[in-house]
PDB file of N, CA and C in Angstrom:
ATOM      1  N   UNK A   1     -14.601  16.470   6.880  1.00  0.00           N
ATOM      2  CA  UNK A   1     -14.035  15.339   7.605  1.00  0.00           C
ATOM      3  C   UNK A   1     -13.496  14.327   6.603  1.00  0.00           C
ATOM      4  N   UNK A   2     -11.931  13.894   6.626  1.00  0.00           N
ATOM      5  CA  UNK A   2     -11.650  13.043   5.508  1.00  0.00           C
ATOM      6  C   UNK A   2     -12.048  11.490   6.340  1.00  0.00           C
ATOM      7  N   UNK A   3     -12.641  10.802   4.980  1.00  0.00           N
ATOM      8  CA  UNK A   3     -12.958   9.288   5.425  1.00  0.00           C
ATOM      9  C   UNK A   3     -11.631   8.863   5.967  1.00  0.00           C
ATOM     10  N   UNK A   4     -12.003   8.035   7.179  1.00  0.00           N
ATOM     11  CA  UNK A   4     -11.315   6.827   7.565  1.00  0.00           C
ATOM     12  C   UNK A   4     -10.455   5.912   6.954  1.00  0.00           C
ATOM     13  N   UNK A   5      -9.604   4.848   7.385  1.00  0.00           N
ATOM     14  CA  UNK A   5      -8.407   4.246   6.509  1.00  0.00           C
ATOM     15  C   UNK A   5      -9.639   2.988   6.351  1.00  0.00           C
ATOM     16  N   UNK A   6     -10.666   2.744   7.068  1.00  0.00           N
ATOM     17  CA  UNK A   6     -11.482   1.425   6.673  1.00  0.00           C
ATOM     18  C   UNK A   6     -12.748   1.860   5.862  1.00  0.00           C
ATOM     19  N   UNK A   7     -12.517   3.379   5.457  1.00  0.00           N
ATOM     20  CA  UNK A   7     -13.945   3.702   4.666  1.00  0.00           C
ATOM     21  C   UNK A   7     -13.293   3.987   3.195  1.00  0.00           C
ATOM     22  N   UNK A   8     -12.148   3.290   3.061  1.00  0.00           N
ATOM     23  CA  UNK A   8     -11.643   3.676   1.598  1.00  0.00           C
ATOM     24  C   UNK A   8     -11.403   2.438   0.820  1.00  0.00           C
ATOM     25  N   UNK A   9     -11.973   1.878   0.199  1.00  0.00           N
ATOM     26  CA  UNK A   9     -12.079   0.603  -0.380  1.00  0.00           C
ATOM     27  C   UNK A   9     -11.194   0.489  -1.429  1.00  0.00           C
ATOM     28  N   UNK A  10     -10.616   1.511  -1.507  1.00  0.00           N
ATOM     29  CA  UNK A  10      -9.125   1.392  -2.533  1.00  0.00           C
ATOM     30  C   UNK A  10      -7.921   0.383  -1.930  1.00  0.00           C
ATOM     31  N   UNK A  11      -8.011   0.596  -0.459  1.00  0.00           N
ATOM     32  CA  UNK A  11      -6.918  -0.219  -0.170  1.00  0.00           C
ATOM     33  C   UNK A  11      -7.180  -1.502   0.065  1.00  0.00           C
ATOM     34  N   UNK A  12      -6.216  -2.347   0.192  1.00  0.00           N
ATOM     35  CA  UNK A  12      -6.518  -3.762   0.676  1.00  0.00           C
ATOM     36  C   UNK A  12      -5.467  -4.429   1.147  1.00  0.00           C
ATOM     37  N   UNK A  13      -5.127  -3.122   2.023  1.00  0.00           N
ATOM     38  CA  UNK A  13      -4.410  -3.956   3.320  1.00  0.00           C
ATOM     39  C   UNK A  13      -4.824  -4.112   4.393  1.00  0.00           C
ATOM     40  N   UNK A  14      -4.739  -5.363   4.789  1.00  0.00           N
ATOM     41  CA  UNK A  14      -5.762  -5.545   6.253  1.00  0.00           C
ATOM     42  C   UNK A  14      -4.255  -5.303   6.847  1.00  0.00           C
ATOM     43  N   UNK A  15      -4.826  -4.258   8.059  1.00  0.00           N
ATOM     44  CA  UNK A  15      -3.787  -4.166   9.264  1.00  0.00           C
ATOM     45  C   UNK A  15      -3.633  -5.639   9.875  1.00  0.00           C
ATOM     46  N   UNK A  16      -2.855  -5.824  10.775  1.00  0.00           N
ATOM     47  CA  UNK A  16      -2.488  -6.917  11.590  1.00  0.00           C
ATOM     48  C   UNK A  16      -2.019  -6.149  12.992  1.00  0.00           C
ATOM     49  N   UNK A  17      -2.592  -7.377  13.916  1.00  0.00           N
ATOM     50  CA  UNK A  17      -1.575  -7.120  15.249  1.00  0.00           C
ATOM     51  C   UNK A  17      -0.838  -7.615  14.774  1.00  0.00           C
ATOM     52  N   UNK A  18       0.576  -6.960  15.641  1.00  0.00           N
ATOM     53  CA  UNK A  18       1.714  -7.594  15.672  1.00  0.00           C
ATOM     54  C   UNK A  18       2.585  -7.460  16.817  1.00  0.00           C
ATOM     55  N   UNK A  19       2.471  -8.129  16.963  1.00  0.00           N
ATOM     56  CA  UNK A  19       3.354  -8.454  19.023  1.00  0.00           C
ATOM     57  C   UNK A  19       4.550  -9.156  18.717  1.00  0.00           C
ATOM     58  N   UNK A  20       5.822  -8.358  19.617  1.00  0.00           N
ATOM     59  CA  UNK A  20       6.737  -9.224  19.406  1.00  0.00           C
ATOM     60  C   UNK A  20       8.045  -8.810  20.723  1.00  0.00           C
ATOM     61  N   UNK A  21       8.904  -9.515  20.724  1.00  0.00           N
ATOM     62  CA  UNK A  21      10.379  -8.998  21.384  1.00  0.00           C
ATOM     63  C   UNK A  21      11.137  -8.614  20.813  1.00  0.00           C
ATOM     64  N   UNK A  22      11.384  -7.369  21.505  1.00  0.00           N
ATOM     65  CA  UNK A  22      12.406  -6.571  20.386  1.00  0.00           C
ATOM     66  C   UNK A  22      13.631  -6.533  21.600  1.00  0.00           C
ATOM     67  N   UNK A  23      15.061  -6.156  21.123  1.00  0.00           N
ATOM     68  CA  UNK A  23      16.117  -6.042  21.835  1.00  0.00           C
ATOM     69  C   UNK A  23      16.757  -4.813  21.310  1.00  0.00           C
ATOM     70  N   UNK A  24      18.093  -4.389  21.588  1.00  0.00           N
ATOM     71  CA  UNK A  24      18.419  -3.205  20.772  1.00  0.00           C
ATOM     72  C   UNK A  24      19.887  -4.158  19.966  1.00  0.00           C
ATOM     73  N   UNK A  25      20.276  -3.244  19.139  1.00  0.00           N
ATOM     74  CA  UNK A  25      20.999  -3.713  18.180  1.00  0.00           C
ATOM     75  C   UNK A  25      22.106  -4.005  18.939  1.00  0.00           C
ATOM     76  N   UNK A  26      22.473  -4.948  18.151  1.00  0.00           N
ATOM     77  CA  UNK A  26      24.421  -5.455  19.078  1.00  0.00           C
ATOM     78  C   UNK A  26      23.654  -6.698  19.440  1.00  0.00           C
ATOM     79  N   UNK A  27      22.824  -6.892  20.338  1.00  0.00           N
ATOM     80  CA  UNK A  27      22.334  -8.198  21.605  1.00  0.00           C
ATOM     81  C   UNK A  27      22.698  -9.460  20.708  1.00  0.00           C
ATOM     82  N   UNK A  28      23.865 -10.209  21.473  1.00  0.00           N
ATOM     83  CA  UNK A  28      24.366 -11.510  20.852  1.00  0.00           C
ATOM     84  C   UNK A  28      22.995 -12.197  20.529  1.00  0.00           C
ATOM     85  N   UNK A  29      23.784 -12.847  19.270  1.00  0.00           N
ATOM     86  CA  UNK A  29      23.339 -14.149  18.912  1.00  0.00           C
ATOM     87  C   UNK A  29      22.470 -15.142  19.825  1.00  0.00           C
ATOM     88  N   UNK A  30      23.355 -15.377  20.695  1.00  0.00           N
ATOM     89  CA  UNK A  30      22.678 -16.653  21.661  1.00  0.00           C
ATOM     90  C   UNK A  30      21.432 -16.164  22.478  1.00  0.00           C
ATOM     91  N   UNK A  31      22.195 -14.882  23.039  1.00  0.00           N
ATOM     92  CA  UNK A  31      20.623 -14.550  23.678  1.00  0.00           C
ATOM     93  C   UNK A  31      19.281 -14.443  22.734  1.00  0.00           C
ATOM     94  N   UNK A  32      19.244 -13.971  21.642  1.00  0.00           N
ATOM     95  CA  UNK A  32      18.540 -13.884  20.712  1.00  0.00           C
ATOM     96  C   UNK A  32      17.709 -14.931  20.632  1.00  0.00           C
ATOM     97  N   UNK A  33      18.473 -15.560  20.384  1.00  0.00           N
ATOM     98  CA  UNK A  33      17.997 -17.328  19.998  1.00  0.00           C
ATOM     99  C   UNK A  33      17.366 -17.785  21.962  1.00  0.00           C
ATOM    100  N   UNK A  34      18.024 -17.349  22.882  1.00  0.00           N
ATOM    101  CA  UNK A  34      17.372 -18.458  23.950  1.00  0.00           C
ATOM    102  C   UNK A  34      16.056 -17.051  24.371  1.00  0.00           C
ATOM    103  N   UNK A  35      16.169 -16.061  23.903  1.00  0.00           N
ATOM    104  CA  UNK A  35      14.670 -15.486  23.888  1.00  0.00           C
ATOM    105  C   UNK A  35      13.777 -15.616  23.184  1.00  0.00           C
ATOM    106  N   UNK A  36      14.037 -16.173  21.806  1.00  0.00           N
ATOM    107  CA  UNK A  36      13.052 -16.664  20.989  1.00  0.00           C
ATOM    108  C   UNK A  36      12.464 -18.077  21.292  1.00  0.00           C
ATOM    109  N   UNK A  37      13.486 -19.150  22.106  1.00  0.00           N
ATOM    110  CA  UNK A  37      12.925 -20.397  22.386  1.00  0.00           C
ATOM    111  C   UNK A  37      11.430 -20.263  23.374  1.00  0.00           C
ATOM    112  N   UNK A  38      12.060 -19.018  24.358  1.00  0.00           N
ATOM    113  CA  UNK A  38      11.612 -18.824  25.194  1.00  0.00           C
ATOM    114  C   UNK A  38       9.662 -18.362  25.195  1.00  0.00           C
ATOM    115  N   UNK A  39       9.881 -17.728  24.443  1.00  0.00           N
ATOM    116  CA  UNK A  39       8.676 -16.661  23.807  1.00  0.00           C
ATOM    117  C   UNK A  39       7.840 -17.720  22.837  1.00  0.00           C
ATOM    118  N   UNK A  40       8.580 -18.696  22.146  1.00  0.00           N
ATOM    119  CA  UNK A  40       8.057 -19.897  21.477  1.00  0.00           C
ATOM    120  C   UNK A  40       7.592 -20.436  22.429  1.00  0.00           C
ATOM    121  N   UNK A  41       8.509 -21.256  23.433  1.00  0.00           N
ATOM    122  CA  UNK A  41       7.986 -22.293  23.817  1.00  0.00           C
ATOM    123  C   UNK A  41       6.484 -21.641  25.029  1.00  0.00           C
ATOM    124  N   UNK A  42       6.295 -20.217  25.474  1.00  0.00           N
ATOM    125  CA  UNK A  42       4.911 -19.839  26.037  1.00  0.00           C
ATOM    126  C   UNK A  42       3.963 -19.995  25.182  1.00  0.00           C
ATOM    127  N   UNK A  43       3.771 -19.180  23.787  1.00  0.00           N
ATOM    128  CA  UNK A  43       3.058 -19.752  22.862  1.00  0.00           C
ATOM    129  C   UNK A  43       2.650 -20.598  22.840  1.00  0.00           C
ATOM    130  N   UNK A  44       3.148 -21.646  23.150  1.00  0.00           N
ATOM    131  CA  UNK A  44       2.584 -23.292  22.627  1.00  0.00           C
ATOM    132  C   UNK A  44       2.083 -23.594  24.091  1.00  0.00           C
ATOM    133  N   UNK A  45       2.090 -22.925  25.206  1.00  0.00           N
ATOM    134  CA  UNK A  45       1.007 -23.175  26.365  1.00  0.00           C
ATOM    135  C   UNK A  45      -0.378 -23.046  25.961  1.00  0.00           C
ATOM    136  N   UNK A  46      -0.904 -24.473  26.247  1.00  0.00           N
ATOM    137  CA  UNK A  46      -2.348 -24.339  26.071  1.00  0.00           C
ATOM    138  C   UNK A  46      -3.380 -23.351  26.685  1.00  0.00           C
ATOM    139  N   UNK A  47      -2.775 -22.378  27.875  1.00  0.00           N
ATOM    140  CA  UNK A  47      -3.362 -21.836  28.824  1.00  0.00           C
ATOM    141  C   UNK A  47      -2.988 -20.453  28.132  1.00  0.00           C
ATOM    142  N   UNK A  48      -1.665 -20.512  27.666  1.00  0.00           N
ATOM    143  CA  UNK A  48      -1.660 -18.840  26.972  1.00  0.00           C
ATOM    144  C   UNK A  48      -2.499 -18.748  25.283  1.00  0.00           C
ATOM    145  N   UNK A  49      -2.506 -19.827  25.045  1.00  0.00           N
ATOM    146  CA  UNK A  49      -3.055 -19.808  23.710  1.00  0.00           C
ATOM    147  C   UNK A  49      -4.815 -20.292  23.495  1.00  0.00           C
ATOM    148  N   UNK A  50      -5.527 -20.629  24.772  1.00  0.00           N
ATOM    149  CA  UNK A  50      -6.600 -20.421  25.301  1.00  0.00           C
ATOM    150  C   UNK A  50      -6.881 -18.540  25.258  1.00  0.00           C
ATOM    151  N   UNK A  51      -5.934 -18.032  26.090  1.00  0.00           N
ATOM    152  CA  UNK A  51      -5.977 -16.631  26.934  1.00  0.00           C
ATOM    153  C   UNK A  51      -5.906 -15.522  25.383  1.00  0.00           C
ATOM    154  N   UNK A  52      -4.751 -15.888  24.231  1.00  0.00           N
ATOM    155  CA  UNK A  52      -5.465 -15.201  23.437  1.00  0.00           C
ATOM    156  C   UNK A  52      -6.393 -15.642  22.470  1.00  0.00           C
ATOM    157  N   UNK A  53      -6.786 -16.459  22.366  1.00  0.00           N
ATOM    158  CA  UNK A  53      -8.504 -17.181  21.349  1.00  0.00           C
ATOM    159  C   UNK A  53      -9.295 -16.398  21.633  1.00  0.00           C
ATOM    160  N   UNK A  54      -9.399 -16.166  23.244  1.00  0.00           N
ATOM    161  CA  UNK A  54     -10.267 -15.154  23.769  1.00  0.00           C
ATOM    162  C   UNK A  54     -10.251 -13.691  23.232  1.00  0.00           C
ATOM    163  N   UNK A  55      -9.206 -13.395  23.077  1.00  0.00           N
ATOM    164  CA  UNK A  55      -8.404 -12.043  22.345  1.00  0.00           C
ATOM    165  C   UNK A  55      -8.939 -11.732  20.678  1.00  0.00           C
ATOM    166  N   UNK A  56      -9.212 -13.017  19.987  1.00  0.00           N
ATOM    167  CA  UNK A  56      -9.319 -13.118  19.141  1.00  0.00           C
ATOM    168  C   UNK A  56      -7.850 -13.305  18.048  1.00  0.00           C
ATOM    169  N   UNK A  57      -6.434 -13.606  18.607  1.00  0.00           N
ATOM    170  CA  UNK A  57      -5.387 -13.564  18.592  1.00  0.00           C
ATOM    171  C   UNK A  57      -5.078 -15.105  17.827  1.00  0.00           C
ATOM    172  N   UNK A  58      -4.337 -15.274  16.874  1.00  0.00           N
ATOM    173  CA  UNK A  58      -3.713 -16.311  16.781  1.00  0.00           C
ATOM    174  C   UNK A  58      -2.281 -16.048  17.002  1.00  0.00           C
ATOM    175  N   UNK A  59      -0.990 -17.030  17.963  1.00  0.00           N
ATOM    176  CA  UNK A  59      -0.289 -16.627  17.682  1.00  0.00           C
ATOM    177  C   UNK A  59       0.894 -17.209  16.726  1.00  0.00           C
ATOM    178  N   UNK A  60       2.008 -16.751  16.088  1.00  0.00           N
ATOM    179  CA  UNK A  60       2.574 -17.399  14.635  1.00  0.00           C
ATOM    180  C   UNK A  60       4.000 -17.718  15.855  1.00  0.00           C
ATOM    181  N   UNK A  61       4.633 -18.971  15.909  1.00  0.00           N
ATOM    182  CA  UNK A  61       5.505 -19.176  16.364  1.00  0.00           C
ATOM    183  C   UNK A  61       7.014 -19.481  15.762  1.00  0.00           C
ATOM    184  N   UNK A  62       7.960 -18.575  15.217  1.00  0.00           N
ATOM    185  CA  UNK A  62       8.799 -18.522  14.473  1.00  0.00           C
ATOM    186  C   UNK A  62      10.229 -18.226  15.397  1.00  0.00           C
ATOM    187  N   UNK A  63      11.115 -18.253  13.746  1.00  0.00           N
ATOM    188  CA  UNK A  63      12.371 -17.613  14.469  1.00  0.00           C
ATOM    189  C   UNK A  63      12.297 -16.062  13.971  1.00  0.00           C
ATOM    190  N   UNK A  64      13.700 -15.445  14.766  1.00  0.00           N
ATOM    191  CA  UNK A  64      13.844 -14.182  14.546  1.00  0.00           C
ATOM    192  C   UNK A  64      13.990 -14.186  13.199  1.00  0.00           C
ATOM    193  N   UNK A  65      14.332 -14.772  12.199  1.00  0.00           N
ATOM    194  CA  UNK A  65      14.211 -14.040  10.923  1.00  0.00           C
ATOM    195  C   UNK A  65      12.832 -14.185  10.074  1.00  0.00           C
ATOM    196  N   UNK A  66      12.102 -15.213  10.540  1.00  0.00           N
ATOM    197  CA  UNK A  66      10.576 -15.066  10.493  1.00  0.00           C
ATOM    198  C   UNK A  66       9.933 -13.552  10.448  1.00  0.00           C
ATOM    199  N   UNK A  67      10.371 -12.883  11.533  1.00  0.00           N
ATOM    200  CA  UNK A  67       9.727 -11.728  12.337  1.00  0.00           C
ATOM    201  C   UNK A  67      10.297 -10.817  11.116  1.00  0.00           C
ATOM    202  N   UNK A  68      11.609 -10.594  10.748  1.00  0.00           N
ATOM    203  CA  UNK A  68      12.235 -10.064  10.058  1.00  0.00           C
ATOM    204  C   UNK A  68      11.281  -9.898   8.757  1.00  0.00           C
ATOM    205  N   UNK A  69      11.176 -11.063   8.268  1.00  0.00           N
ATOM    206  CA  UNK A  69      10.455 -10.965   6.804  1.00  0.00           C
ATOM    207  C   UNK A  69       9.112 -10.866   6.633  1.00  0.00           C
ATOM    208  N   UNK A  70       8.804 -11.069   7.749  1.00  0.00           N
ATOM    209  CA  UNK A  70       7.087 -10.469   7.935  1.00  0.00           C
ATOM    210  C   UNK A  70       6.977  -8.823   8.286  1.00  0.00           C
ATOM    211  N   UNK A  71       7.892  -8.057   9.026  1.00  0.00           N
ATOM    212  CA  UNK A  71       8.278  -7.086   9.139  1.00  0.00           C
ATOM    213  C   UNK A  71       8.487  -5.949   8.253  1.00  0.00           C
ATOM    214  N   UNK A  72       9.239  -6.672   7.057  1.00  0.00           N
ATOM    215  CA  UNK A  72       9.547  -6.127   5.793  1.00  0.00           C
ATOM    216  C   UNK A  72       8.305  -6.205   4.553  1.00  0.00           C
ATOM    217  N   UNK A  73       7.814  -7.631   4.935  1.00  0.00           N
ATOM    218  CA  UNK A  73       6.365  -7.286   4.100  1.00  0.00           C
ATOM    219  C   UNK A  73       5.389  -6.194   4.698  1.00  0.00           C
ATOM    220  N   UNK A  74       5.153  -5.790   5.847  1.00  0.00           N
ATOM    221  CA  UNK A  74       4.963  -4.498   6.645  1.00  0.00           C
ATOM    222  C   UNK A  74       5.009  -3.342   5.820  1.00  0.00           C
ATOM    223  N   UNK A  75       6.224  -3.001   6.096  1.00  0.00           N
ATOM    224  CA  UNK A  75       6.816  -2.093   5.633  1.00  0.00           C
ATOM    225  C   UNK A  75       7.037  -1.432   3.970  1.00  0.00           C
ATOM    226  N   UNK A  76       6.787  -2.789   3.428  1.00  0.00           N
ATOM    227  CA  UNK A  76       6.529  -2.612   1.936  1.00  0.00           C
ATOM    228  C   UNK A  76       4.839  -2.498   1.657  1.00  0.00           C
ATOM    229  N   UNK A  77       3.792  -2.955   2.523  1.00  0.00           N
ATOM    230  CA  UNK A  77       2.674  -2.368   2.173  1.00  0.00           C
ATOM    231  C   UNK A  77       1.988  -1.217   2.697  1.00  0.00           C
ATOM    232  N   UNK A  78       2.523  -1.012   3.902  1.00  0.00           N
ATOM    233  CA  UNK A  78       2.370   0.610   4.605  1.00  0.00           C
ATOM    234  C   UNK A  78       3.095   1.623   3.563  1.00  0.00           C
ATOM    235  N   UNK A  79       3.973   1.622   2.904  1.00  0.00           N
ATOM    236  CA  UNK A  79       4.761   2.491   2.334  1.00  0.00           C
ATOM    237  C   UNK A  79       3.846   2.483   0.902  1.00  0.00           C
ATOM    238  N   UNK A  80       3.632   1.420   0.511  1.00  0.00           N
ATOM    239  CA  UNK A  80       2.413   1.936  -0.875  1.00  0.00           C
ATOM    240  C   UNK A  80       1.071   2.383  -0.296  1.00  0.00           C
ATOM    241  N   UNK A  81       0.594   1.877   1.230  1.00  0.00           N
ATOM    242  CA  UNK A  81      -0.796   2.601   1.440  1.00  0.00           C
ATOM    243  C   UNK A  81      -0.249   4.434   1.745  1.00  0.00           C
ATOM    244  N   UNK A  82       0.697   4.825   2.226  1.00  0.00           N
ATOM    245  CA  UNK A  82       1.206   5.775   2.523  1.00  0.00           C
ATOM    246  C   UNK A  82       1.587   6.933   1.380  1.00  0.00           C
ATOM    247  N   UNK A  83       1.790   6.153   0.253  1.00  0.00           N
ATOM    248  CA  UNK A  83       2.458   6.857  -1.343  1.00  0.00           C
ATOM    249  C   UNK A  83       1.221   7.000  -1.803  1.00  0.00           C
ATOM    250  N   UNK A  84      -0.302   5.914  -1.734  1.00  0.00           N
ATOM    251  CA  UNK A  84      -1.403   5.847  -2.923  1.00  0.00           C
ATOM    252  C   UNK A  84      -2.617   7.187  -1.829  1.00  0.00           C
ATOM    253  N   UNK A  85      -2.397   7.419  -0.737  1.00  0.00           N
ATOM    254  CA  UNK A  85      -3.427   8.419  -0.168  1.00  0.00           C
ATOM    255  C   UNK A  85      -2.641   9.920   0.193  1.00  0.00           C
ATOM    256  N   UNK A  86      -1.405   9.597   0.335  1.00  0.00           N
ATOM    257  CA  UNK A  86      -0.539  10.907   0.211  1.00  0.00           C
ATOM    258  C   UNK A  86      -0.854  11.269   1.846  1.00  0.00           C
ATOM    259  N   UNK A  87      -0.778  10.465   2.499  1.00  0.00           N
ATOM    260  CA  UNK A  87      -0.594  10.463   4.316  1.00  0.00           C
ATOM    261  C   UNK A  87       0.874  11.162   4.279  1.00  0.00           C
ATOM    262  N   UNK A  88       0.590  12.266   5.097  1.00  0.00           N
ATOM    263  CA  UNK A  88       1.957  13.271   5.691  1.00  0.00           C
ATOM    264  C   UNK A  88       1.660  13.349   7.580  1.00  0.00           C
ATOM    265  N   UNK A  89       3.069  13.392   8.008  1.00  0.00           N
ATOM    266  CA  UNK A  89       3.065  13.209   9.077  1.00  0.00           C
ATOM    267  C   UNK A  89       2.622  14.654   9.908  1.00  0.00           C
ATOM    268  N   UNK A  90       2.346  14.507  10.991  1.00  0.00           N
ATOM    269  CA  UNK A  90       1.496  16.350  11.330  1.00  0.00           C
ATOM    270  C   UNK A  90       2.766  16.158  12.706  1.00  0.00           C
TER     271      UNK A  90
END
């Protein structure tokens, strides 16, 4: 049985949730932006941000290129946990 990704103390990337709105490519500008106000301004409800505390959730209230560069830091530490254990896809 190979150990687990939390029984290997080599790594030290803590996973993260990550929740977000995604659209498909092309979707103007503006909408972009009045779905991100949108999705911001629930966040900052005291009643949704009660609802995830409970979750154990904090949530980060940004713009879309926020998401972008947190995304890419993602992607740059999955890809070295992925290169340093030699994970292949089945």
């Amino acid at each position: 049985m190979k150990p687990s990704f939390y029984a290997r103390p080599v790594l030290e990337v803590a996973p993260d949730l990550v929740g977000c709105v995604v659209s498909h490519a092309g979707t103007s500008g503006v909408i972009v932006e009045k779905l991100n106000h949108a999705v911001n301004d629930g966040l900052r409800s005291a009643d949704v941000r009660a609802s995830l505390a409970k979750l154990g959730v904090e949530p980060k209230i940004g713009a879309p290129t926020d998401f972008e560069a947190a995304l890419a830091e993602q992607v740059h530490d999955w890809k070295a946990v992925v290169e340093a254990t030699g994970i292949k896809l089945e």
